[in-house]
N, C-alpha and C. Protein backbone atom coordinates (compact mmCIF):
# COMPACT_ATOMS: atom_id res chain seq x y z
N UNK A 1 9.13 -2.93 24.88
CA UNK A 1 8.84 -1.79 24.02
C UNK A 1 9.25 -0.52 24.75
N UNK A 2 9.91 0.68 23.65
CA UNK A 2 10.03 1.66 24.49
C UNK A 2 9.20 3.08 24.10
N UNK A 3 9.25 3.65 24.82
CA UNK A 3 8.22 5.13 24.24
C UNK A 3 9.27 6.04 24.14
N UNK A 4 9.20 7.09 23.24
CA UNK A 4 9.81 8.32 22.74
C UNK A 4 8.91 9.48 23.15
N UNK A 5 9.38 10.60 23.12
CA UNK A 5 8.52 11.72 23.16
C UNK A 5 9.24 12.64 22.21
N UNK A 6 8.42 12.98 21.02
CA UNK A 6 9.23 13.64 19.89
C UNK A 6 8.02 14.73 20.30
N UNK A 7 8.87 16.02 20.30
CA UNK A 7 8.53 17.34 20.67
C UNK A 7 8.80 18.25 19.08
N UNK A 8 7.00 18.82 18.88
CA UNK A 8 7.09 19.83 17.60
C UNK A 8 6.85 21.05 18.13
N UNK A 9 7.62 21.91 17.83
CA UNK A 9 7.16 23.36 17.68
C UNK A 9 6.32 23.83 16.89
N UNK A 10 5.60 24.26 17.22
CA UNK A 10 4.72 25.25 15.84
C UNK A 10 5.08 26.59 15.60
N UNK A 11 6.35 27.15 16.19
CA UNK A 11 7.19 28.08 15.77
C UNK A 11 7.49 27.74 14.31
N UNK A 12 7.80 26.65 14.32
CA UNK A 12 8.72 25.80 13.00
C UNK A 12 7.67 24.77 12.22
N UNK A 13 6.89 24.28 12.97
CA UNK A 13 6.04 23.18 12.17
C UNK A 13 4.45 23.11 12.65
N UNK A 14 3.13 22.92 11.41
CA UNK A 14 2.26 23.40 11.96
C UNK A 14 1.77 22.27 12.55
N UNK A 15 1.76 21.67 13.56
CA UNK A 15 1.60 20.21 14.49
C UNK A 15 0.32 19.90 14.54
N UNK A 16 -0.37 20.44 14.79
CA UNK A 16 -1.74 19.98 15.16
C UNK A 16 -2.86 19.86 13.49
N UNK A 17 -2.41 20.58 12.64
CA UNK A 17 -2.68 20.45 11.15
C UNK A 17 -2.18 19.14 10.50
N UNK A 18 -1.10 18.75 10.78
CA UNK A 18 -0.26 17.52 10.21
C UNK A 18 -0.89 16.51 11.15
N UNK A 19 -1.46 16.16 12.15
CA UNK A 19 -1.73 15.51 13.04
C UNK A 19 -3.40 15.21 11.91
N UNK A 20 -3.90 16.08 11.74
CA UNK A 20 -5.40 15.69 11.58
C UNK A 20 -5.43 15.21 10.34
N UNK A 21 -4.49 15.16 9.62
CA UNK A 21 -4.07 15.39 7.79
C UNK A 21 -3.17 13.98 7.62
N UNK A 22 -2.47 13.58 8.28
CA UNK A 22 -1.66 12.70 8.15
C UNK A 22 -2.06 11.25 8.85
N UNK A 23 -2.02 10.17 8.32
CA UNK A 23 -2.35 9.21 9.07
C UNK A 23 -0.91 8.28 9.63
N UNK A 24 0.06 8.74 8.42
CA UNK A 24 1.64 8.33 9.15
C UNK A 24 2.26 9.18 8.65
N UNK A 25 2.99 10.13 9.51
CA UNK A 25 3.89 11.00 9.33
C UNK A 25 5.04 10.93 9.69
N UNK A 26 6.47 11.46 9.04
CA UNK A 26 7.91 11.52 9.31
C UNK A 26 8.20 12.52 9.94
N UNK A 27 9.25 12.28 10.81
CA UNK A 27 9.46 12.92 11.70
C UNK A 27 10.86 13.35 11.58
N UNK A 28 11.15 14.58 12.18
CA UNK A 28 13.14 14.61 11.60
C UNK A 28 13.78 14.53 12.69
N UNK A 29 14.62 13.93 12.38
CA UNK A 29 15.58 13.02 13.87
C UNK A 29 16.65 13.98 13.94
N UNK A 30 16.74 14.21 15.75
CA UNK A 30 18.14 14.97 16.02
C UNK A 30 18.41 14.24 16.87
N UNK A 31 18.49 12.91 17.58
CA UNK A 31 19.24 12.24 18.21
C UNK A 31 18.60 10.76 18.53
N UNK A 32 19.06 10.11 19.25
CA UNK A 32 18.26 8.69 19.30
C UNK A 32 18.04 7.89 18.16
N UNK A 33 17.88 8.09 16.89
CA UNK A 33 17.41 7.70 15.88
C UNK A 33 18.16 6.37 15.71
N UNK A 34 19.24 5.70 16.36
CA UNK A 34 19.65 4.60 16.13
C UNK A 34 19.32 3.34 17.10
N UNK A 35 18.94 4.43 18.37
CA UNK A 35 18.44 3.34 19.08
C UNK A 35 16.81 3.06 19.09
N UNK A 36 15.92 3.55 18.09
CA UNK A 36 14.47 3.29 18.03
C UNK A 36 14.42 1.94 17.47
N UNK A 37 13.32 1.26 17.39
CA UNK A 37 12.48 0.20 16.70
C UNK A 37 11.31 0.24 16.34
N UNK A 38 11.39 -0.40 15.27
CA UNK A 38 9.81 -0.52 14.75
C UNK A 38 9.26 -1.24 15.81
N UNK A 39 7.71 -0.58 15.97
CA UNK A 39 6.73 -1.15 17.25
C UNK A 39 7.31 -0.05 18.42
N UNK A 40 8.28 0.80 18.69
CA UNK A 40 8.42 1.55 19.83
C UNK A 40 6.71 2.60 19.59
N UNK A 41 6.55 3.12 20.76
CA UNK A 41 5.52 3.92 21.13
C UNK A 41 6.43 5.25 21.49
N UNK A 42 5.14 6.42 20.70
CA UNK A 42 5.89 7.95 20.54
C UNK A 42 4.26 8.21 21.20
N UNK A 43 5.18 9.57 22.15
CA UNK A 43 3.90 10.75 22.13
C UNK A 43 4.81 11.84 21.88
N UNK A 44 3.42 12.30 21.19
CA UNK A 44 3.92 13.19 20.36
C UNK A 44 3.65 14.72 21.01
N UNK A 45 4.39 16.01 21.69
CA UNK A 45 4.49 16.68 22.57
C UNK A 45 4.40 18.17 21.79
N UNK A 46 3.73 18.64 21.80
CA UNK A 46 3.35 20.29 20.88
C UNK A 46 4.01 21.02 22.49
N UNK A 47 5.29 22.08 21.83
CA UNK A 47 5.64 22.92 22.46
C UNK A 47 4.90 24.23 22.98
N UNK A 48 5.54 25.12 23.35
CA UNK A 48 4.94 26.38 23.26
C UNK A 48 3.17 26.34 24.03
N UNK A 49 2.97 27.48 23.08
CA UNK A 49 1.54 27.77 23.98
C UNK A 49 0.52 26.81 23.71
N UNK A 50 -0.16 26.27 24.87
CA UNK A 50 -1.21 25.33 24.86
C UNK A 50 -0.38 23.96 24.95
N UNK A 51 0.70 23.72 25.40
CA UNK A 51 1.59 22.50 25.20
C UNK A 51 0.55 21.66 25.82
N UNK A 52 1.69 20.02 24.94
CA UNK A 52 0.58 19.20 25.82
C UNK A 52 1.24 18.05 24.69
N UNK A 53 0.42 16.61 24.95
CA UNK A 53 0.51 15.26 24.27
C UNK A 53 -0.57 15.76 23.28
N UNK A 54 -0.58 15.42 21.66
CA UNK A 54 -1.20 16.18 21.23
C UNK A 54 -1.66 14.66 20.20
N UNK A 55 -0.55 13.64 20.34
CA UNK A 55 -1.02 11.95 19.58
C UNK A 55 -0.22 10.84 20.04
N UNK A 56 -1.15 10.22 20.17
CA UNK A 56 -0.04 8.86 20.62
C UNK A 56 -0.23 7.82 19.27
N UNK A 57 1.83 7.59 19.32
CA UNK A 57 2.09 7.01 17.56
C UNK A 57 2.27 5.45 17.82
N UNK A 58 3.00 5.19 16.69
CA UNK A 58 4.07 3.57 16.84
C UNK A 58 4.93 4.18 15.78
N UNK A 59 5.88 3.42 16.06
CA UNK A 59 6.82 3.63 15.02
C UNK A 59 6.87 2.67 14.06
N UNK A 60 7.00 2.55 12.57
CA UNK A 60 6.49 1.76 11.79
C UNK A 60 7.85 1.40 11.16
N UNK A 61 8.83 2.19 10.53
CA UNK A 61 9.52 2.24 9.68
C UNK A 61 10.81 3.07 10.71
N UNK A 62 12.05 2.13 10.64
CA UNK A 62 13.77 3.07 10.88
C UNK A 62 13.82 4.37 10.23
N UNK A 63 14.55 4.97 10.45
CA UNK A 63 14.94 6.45 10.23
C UNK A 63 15.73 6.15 9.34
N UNK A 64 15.81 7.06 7.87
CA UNK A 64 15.96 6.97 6.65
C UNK A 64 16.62 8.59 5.91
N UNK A 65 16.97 8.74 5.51
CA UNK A 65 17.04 9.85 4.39
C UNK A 65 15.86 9.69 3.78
N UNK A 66 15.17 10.97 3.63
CA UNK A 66 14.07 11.03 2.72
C UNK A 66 14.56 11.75 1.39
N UNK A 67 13.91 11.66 0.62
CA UNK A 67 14.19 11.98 -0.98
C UNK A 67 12.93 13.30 -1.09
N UNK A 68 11.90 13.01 -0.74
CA UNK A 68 11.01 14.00 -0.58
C UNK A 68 9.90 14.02 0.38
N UNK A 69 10.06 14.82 0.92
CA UNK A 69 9.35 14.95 2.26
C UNK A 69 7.52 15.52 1.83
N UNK A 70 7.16 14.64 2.41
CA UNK A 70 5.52 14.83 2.01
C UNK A 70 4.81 15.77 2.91
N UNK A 71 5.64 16.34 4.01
CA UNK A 71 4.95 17.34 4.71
C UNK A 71 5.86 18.45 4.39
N UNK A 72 6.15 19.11 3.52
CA UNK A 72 6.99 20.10 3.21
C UNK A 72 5.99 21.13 3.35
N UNK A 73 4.98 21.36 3.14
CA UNK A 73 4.03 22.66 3.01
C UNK A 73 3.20 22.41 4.56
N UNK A 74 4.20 22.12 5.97
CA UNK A 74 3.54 22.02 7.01
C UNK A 74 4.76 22.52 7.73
N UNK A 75 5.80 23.45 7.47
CA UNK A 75 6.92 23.63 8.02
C UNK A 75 6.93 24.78 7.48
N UNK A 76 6.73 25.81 8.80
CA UNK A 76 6.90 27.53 8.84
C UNK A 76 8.18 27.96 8.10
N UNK A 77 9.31 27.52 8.85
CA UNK A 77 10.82 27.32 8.79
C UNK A 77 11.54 26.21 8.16
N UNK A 78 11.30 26.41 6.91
CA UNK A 78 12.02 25.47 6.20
C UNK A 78 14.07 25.16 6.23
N UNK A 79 14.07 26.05 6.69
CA UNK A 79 15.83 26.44 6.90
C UNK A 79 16.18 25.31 8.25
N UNK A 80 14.74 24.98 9.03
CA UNK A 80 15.47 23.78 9.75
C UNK A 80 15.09 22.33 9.71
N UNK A 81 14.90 21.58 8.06
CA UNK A 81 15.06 20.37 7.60
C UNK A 81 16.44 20.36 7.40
N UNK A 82 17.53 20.61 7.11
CA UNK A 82 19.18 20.44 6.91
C UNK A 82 18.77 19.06 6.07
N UNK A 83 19.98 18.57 6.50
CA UNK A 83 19.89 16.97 6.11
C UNK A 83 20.18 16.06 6.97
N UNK A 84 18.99 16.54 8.02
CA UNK A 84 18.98 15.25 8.75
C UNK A 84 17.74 14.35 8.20
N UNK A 85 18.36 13.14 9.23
CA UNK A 85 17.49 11.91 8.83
C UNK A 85 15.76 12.05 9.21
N UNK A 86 14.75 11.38 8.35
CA UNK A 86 14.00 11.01 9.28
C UNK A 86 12.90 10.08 9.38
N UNK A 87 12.05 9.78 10.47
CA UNK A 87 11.89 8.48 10.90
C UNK A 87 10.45 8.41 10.36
């Protein structure tokens, strides 16, 4: 098994809100996304002030195109979903 460390800003996304609200959340992939597996282990890394490991995940499901993103009203900066994939 391998571990990831997917890093959120809360410049851009409100992390620690989606964390208490979400019991599986998507994540948007800017690299690696082909070499993950379901069952890999994520910690999940809040940038900025107060940084830190903020949840430890699994990965459940491959990285996908989403059709509609269920955390859309948890993203400051919507201008940086593009169309990437996510997991």
């Amino acid at each position: 098994m391998t571990y990831w460390l997917f890093q959120g800003n809360p410049k851009y996304y409100r992390l620690q809100e989606a964390i208490q609200n979400f019991e599986q959340m998507s994540w948007l992939m800017t690299g690696y996304g082909q070499e993950m597996e379901v069952g890999d282990g994520v910690l999940i890394l809040k940038a900025g002030d107060k940084a830190g490991i903020y949840a430890i995940a699994e990965i459940f499901e491959l990285s996908k195109f989403l059709e509609r993103q269920p955390d859309l009203s948890y993203w400051n900066d919507k201008r940086r979903l593009g169309s990437k994939p996510k997991l």
